[in-house]
Protein backbone atom coordinates (compact mmCIF):
# COMPACT_ATOMS: atom_id res chain seq x y z
CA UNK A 1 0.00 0.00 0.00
CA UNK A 2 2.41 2.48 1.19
CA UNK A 3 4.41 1.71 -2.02
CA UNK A 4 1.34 2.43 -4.27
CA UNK A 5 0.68 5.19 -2.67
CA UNK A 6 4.47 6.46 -3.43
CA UNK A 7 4.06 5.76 -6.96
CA UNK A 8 0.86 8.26 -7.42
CA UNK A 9 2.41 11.18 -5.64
CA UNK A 10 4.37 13.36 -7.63
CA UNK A 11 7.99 14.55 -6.98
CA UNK A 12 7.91 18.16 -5.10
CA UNK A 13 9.11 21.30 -7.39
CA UNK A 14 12.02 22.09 -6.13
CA UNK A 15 12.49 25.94 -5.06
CA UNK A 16 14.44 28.27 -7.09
CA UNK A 17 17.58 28.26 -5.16
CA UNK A 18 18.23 24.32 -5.47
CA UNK A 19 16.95 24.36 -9.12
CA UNK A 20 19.75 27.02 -9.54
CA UNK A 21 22.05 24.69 -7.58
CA UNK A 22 21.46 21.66 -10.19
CA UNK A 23 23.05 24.20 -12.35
CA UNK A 24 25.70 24.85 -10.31
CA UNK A 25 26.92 21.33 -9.16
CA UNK A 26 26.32 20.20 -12.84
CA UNK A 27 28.58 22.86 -14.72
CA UNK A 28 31.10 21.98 -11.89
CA UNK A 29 30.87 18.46 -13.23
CA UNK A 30 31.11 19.29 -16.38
CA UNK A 31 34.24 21.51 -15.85
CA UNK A 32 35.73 18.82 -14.29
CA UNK A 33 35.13 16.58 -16.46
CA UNK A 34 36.27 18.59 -19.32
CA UNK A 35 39.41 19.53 -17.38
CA UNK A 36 40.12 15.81 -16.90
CA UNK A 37 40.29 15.00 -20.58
CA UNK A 38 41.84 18.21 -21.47
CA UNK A 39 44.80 16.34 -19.49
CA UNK A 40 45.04 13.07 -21.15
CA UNK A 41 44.55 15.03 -24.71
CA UNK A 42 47.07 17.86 -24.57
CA UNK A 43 48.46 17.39 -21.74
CA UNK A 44 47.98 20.21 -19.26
CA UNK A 45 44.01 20.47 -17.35
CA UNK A 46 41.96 23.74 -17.18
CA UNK A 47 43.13 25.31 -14.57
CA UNK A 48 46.86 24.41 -15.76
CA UNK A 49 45.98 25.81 -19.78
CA UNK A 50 44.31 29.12 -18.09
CA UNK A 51 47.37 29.96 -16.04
CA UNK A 52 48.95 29.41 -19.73
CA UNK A 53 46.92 31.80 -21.59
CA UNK A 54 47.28 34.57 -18.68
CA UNK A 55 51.05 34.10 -18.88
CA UNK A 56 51.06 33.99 -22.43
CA UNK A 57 49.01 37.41 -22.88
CA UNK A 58 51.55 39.24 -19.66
CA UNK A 59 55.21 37.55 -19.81
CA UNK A 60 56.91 38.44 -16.94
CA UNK A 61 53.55 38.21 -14.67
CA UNK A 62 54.72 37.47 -10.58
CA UNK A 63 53.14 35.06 -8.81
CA UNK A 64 51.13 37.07 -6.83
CA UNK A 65 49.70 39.55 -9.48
CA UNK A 66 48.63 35.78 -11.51
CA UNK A 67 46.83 35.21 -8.31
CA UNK A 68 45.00 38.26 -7.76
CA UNK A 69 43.81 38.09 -11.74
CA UNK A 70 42.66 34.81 -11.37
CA UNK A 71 41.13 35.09 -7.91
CA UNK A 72 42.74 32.22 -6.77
CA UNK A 73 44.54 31.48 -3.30
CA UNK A 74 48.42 31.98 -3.95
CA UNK A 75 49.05 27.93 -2.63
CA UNK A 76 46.95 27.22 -5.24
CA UNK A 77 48.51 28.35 -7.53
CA UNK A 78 51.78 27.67 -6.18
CA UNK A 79 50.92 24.05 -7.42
CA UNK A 80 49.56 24.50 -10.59
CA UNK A 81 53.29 26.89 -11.81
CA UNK A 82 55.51 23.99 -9.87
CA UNK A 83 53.51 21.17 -12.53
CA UNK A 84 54.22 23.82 -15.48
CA UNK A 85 56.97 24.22 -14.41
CA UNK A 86 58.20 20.90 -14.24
CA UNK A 87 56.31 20.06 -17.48
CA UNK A 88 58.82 22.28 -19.31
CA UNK A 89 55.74 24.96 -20.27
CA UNK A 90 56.95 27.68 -17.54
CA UNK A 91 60.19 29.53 -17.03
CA UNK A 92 60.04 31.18 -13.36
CA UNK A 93 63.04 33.90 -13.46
CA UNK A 94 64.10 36.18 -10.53
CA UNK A 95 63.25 39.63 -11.12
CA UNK A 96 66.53 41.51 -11.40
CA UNK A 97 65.03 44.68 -9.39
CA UNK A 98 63.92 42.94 -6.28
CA UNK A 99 65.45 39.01 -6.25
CA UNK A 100 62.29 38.63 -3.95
CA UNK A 101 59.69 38.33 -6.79
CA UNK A 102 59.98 35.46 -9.27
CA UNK A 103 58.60 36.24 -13.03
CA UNK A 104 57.04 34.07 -15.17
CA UNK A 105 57.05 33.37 -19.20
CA UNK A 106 55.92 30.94 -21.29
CA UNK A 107 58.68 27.91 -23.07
CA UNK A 108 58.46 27.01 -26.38
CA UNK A 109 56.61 24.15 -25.52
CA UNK A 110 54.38 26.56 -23.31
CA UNK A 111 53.67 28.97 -26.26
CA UNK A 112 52.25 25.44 -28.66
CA UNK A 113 50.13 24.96 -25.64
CA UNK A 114 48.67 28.60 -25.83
CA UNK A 115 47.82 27.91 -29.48
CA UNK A 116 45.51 25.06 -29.19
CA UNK A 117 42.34 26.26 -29.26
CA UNK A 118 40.42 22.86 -29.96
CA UNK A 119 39.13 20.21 -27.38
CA UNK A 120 39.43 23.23 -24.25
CA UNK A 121 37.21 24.54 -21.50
CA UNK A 122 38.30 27.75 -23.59
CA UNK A 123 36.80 26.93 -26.61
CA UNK A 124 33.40 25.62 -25.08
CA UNK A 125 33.33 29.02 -23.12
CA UNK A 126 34.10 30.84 -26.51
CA UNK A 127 31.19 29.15 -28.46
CA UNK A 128 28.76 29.45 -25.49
CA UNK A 129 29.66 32.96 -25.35
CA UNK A 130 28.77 33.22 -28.99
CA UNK A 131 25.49 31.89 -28.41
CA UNK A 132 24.41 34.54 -25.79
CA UNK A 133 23.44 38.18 -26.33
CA UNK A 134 25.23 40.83 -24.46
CA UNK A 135 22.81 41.23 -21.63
CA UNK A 136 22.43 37.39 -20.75
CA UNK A 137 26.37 37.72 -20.57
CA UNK A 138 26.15 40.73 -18.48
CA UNK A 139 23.56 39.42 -16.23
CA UNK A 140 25.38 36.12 -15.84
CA UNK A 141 28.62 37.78 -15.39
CA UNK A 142 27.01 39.87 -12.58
CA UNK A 143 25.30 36.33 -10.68
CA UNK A 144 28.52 34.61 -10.89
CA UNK A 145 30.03 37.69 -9.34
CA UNK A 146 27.18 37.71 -6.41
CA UNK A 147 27.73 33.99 -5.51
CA UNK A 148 31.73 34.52 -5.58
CA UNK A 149 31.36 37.03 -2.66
CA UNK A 150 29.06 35.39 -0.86
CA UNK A 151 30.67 31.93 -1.21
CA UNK A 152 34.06 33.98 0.09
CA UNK A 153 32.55 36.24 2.47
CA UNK A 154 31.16 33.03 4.54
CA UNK A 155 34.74 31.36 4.95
């Protein structure tokens, strides 16, 4: 009986904050997911290829001012340039005016991974953008924003 009765009842709407946070959770999958492969295809993951493209667009960037772009904690990040690094696509130098800062440019090998444009989290970003007027970009822009300080302002 109870199991009948189970079957007839329907499955409560849920309210607009957890139908937002479907959204959420699900392009974090997909991000992840995307990242994952982007590291078995060309080698370097999402995170790793957009620490690239930053460095690639200001050689010379410090470690700190990569941080502060990305809005990233600097231990973060401190992992991610250590794997470039050690995957040949980084070359940390000291600065020559204050041998306290360390500046970063892309290698050779660095500069063919800023090329590739296909099979990145980059290039589905791109063509989604394309798809979207200005204000739906503006407006999403803006609720990303709103959740970032929130999300920060509560730890």
């Amino acid at each position: 009986m109870r199991a009948a009765k189970r079957q007839q009842e329907q499955p409560r709407p849920l309210g607009e904050t957890l139908r937002f946070m479907q959204k959420l959770w699900g392009l974090a999958h997909a991000l992840e997911v995307s990242s994952k492969r982007m590291g078995r295809t060309i080698g370097v993951t999402g995170p790793q290829r957009l620490v690239i493209r930053v460095v690639g667009q200001m050689p010379e960037i410090t470690a700190r001012e990569l941080a502060e772009m990305l809005g990233i904690h600097p231990s973060t990040l401190t992992g991610i340039l250590g794997r470039l690094e050690r995957q040949r696509f980084l070359r940390r130098a000291v600065d020559p005016l204050d041998r306290r800062l360390a500046r970063f440019r892309l290698t050779p090998a660095g500069l063919a991974i800023n090329r590739i444009r296909a099979g990145t989290v980059e290039g589905s970003v791109r063509r989604a953008l394309g798809r979207a007027d200005h204000d739906t970009i503006a407006k999403g822009s803006a609720m990303l924003q709103l959740l970032i300080d929130e999300l920060t302002r509560e730890t």
